[in-house]
PDB file of N, CA and C in Angstrom:
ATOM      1  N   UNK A   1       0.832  -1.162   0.000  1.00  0.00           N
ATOM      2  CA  UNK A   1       0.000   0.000   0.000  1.00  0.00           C
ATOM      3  C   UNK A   1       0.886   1.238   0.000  1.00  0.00           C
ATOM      4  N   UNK A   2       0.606   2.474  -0.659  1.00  0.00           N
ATOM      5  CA  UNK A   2       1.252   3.559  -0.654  1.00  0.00           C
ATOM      6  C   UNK A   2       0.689   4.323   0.511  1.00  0.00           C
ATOM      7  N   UNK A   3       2.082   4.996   0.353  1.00  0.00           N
ATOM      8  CA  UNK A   3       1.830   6.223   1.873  1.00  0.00           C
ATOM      9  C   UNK A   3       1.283   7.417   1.532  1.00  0.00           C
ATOM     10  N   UNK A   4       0.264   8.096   2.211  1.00  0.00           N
ATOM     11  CA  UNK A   4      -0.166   9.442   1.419  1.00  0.00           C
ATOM     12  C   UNK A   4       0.990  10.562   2.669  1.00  0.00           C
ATOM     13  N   UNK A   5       0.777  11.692   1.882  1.00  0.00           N
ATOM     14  CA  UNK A   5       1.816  12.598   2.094  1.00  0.00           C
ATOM     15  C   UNK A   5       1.100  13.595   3.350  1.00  0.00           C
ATOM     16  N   UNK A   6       1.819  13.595   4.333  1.00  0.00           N
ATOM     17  CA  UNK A   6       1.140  14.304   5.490  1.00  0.00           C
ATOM     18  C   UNK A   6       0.806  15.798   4.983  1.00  0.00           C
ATOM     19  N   UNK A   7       1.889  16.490   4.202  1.00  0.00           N
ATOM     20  CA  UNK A   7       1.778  18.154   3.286  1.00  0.00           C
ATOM     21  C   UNK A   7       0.935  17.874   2.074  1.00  0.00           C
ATOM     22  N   UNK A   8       0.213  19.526   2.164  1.00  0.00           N
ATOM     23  CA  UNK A   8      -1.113  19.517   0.973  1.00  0.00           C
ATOM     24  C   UNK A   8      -0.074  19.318   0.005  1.00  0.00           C
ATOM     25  N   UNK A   9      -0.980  19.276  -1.083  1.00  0.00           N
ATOM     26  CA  UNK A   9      -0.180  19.552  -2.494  1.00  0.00           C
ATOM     27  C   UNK A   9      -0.301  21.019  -2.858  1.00  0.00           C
ATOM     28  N   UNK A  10       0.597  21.686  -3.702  1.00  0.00           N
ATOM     29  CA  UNK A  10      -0.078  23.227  -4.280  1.00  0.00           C
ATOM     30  C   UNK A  10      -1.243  23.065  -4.866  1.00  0.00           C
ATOM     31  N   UNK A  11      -0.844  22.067  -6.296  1.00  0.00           N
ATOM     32  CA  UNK A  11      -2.172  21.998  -7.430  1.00  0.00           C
ATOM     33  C   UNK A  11      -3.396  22.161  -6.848  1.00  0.00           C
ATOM     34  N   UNK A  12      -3.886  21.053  -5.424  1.00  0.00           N
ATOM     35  CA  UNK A  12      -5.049  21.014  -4.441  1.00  0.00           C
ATOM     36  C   UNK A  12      -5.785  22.263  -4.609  1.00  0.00           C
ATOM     37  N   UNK A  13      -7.317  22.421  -4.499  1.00  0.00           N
ATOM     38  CA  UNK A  13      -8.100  23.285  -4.303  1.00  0.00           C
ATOM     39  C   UNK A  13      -8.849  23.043  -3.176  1.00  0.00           C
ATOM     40  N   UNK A  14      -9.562  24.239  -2.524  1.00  0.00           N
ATOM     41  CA  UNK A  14     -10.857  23.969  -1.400  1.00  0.00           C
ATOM     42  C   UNK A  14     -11.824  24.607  -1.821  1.00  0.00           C
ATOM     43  N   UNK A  15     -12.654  24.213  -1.620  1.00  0.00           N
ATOM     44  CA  UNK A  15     -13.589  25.273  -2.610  1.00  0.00           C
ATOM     45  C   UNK A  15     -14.857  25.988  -1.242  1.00  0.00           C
ATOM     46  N   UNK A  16     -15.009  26.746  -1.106  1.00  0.00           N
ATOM     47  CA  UNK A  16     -15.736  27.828   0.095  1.00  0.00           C
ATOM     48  C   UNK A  16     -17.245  28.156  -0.818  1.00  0.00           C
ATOM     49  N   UNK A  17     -18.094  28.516   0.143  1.00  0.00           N
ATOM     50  CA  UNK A  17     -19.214  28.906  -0.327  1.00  0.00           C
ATOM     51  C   UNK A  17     -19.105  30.502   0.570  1.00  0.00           C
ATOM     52  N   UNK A  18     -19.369  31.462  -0.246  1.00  0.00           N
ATOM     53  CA  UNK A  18     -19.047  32.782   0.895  1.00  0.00           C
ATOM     54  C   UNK A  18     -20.781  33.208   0.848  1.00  0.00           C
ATOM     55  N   UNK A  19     -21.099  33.824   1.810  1.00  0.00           N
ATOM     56  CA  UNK A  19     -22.226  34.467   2.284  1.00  0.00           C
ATOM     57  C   UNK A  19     -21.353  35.975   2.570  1.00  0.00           C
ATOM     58  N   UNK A  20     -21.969  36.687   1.603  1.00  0.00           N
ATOM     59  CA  UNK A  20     -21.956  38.279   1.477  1.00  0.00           C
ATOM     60  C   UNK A  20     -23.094  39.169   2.177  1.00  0.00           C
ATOM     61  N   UNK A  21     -22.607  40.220   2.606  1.00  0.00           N
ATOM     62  CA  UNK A  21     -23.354  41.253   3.692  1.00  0.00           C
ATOM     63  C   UNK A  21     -24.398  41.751   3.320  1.00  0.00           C
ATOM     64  N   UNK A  22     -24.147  41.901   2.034  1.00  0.00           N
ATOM     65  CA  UNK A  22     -26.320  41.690   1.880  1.00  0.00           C
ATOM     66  C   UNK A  22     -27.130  40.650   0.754  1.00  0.00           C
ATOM     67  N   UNK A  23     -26.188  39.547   1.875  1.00  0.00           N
ATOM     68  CA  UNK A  23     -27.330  38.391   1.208  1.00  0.00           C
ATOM     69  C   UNK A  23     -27.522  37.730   0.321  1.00  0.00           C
ATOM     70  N   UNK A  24     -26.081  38.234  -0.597  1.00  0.00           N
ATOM     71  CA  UNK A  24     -26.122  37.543  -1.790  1.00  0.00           C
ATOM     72  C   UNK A  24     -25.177  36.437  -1.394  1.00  0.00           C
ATOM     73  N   UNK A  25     -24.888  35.459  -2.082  1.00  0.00           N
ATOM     74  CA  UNK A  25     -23.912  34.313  -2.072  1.00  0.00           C
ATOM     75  C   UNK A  25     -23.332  33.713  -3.218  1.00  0.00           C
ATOM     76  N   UNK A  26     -21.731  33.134  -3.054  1.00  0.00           N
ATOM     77  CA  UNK A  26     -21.189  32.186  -4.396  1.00  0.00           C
ATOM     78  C   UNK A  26     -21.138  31.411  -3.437  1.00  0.00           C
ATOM     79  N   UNK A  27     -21.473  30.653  -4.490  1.00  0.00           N
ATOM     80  CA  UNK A  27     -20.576  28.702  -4.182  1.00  0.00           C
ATOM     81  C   UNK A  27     -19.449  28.764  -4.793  1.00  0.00           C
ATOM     82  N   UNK A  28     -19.092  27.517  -4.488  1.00  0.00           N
ATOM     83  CA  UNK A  28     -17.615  26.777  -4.897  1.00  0.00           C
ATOM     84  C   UNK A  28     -16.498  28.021  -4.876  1.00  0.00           C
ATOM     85  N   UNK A  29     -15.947  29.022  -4.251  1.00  0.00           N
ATOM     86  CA  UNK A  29     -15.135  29.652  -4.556  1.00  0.00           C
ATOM     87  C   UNK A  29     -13.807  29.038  -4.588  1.00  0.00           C
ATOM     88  N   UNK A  30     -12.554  28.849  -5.356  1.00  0.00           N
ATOM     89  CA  UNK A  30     -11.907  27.643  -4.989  1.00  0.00           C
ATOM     90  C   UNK A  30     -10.716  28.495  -4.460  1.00  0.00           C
ATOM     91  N   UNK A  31     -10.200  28.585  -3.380  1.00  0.00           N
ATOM     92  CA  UNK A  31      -8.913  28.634  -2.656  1.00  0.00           C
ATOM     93  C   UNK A  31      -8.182  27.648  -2.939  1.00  0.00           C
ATOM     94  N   UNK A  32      -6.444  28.058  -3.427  1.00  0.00           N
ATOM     95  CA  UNK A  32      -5.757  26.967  -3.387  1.00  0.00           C
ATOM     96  C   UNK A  32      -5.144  26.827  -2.294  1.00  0.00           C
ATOM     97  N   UNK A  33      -4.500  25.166  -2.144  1.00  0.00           N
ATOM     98  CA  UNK A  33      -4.612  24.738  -0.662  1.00  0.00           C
ATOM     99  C   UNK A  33      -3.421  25.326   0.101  1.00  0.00           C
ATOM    100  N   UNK A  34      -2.137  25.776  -1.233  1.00  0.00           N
ATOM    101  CA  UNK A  34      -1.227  26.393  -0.400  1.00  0.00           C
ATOM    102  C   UNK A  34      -1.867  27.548   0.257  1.00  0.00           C
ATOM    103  N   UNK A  35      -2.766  28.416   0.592  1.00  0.00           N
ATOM    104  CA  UNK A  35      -3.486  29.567   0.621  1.00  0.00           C
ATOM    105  C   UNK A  35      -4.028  29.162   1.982  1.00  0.00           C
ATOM    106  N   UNK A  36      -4.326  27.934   2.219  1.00  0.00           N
ATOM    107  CA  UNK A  36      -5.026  27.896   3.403  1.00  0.00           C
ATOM    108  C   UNK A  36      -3.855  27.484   4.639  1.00  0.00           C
ATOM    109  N   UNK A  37      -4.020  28.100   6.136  1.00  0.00           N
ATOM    110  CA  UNK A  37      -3.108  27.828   7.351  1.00  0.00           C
ATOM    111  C   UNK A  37      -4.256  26.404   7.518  1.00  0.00           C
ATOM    112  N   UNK A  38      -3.165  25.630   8.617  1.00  0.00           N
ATOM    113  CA  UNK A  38      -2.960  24.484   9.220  1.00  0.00           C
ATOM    114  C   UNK A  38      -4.151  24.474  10.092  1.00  0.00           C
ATOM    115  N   UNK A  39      -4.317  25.291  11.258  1.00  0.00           N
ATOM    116  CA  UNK A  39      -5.391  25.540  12.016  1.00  0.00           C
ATOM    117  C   UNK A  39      -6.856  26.127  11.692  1.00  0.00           C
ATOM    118  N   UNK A  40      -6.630  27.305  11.629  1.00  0.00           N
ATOM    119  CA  UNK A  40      -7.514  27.719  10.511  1.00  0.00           C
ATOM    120  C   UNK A  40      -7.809  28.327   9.224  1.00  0.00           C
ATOM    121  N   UNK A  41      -7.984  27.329   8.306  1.00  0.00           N
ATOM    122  CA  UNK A  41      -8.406  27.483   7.202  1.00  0.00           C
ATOM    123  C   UNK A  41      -8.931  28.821   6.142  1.00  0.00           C
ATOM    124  N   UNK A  42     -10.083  28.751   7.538  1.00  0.00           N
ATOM    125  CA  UNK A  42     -11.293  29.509   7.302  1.00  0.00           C
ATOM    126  C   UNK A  42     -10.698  31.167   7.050  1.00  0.00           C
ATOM    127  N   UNK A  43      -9.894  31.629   7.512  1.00  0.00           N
ATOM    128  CA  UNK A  43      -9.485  32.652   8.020  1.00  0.00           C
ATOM    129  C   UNK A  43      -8.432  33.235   6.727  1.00  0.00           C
ATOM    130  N   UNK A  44      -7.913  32.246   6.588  1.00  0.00           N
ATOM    131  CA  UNK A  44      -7.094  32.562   5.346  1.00  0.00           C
ATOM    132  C   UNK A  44      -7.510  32.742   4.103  1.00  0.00           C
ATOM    133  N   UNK A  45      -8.600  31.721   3.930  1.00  0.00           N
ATOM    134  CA  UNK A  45      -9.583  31.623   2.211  1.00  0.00           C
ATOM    135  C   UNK A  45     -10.364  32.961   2.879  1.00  0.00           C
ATOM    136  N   UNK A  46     -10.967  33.330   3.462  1.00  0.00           N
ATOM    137  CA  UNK A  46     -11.514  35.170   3.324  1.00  0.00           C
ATOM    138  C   UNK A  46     -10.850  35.914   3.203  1.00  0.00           C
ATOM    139  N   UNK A  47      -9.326  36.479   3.423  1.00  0.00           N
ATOM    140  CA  UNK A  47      -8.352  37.339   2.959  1.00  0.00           C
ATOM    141  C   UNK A  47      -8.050  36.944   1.691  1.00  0.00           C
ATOM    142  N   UNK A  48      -7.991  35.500   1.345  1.00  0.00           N
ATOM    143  CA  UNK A  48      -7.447  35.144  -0.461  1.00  0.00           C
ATOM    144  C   UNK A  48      -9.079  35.979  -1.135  1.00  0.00           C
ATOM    145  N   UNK A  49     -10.303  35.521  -0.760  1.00  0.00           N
ATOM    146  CA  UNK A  49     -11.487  35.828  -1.895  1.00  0.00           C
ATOM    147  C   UNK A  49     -11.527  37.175  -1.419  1.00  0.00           C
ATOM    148  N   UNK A  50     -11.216  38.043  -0.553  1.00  0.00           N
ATOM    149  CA  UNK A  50     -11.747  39.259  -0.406  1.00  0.00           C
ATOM    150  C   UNK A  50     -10.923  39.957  -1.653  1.00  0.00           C
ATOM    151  N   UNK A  51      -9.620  39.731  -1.331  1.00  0.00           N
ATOM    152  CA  UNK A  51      -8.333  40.346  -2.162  1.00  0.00           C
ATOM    153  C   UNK A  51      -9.000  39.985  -3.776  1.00  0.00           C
ATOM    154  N   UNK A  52      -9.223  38.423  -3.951  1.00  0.00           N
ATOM    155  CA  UNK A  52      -9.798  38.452  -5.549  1.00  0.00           C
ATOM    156  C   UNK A  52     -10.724  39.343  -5.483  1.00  0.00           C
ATOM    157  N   UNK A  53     -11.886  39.539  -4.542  1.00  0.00           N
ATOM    158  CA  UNK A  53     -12.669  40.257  -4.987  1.00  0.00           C
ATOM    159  C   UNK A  53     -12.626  41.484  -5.138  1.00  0.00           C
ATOM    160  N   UNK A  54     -11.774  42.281  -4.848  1.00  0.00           N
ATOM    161  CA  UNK A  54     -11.282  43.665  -4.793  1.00  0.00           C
ATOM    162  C   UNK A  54     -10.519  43.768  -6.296  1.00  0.00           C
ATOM    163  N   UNK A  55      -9.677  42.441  -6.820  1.00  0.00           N
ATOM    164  CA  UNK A  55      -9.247  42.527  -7.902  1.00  0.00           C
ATOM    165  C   UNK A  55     -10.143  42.702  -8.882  1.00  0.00           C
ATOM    166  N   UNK A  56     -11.045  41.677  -8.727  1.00  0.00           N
ATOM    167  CA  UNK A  56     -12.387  41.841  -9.727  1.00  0.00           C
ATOM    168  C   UNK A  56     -13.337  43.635 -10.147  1.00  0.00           C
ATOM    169  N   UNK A  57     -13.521  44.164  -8.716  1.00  0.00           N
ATOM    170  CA  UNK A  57     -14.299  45.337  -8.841  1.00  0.00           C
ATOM    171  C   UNK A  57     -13.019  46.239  -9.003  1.00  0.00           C
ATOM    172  N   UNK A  58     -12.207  46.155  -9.713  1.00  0.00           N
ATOM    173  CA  UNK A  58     -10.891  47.144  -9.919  1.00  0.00           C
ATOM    174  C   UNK A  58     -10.025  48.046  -9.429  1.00  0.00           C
ATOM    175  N   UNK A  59     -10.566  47.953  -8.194  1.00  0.00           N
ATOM    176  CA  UNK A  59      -9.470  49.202  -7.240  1.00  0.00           C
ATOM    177  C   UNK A  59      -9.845  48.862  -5.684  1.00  0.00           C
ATOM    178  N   UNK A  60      -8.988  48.823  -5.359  1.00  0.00           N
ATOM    179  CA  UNK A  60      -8.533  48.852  -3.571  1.00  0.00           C
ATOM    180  C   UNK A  60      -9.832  50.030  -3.203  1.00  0.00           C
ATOM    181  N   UNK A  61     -10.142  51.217  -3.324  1.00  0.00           N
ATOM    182  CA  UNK A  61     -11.324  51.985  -3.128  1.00  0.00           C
ATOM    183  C   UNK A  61     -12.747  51.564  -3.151  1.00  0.00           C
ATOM    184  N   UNK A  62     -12.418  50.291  -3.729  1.00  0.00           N
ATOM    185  CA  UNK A  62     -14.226  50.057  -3.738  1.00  0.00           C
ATOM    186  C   UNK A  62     -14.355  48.571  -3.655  1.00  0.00           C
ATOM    187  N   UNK A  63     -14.812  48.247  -2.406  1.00  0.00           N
ATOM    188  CA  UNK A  63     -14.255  46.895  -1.754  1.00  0.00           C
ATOM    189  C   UNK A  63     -15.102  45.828  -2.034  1.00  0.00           C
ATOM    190  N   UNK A  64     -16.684  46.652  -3.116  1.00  0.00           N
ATOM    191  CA  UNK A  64     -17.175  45.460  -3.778  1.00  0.00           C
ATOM    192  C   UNK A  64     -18.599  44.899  -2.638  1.00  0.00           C
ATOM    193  N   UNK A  65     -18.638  43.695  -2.550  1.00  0.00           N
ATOM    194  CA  UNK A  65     -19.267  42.942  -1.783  1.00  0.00           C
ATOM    195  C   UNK A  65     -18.175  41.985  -0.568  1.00  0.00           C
ATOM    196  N   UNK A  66     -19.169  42.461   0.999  1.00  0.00           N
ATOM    197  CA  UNK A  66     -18.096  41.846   1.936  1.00  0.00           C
ATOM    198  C   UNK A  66     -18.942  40.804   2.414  1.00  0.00           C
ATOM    199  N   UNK A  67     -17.741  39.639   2.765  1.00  0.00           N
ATOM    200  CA  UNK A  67     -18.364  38.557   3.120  1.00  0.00           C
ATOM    201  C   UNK A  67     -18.767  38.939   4.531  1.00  0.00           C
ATOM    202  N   UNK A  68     -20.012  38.133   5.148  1.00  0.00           N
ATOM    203  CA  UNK A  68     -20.095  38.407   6.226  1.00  0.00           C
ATOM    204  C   UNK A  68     -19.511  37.368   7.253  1.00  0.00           C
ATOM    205  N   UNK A  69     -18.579  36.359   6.880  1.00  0.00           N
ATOM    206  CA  UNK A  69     -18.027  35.689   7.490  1.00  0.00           C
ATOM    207  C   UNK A  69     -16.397  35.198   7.717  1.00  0.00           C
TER     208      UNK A  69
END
């Protein structure tokens, strides 16, 4: 039997469902796994999708839609 590897892989994805502050929501947002900490996860994939999402609405000034979580 092979051994699996205690470290993520990079390629790996997680994929998050975010709930936004008024109510709207995505699924599957995919964080890659280097992106996520050891403990919590959670904490890290909302600074990675906030940052995309700030990339998306085009400027650091307009912060778009915030997750509420």
């Amino acid at each position: 039997m092979g051994r699996r590897s205690a470290g993520r892989r990079v390629e790996e994805f997680v994929l998050f469902d975010v709930l936004y502050e008024d109510g709207s929501r995505t699924s599957n947002r995919k964080v890659p796994g280097s992106e996520l900490g050891v403990i919590d996860g959670d904490l890290f994939a909302k600074t990675y999708i906030e940052a995309l999402d700030r990339q998306i609405a085009g400027s650091p000034e307009n912060p778009g839609l915030r997750s509420s979580r």
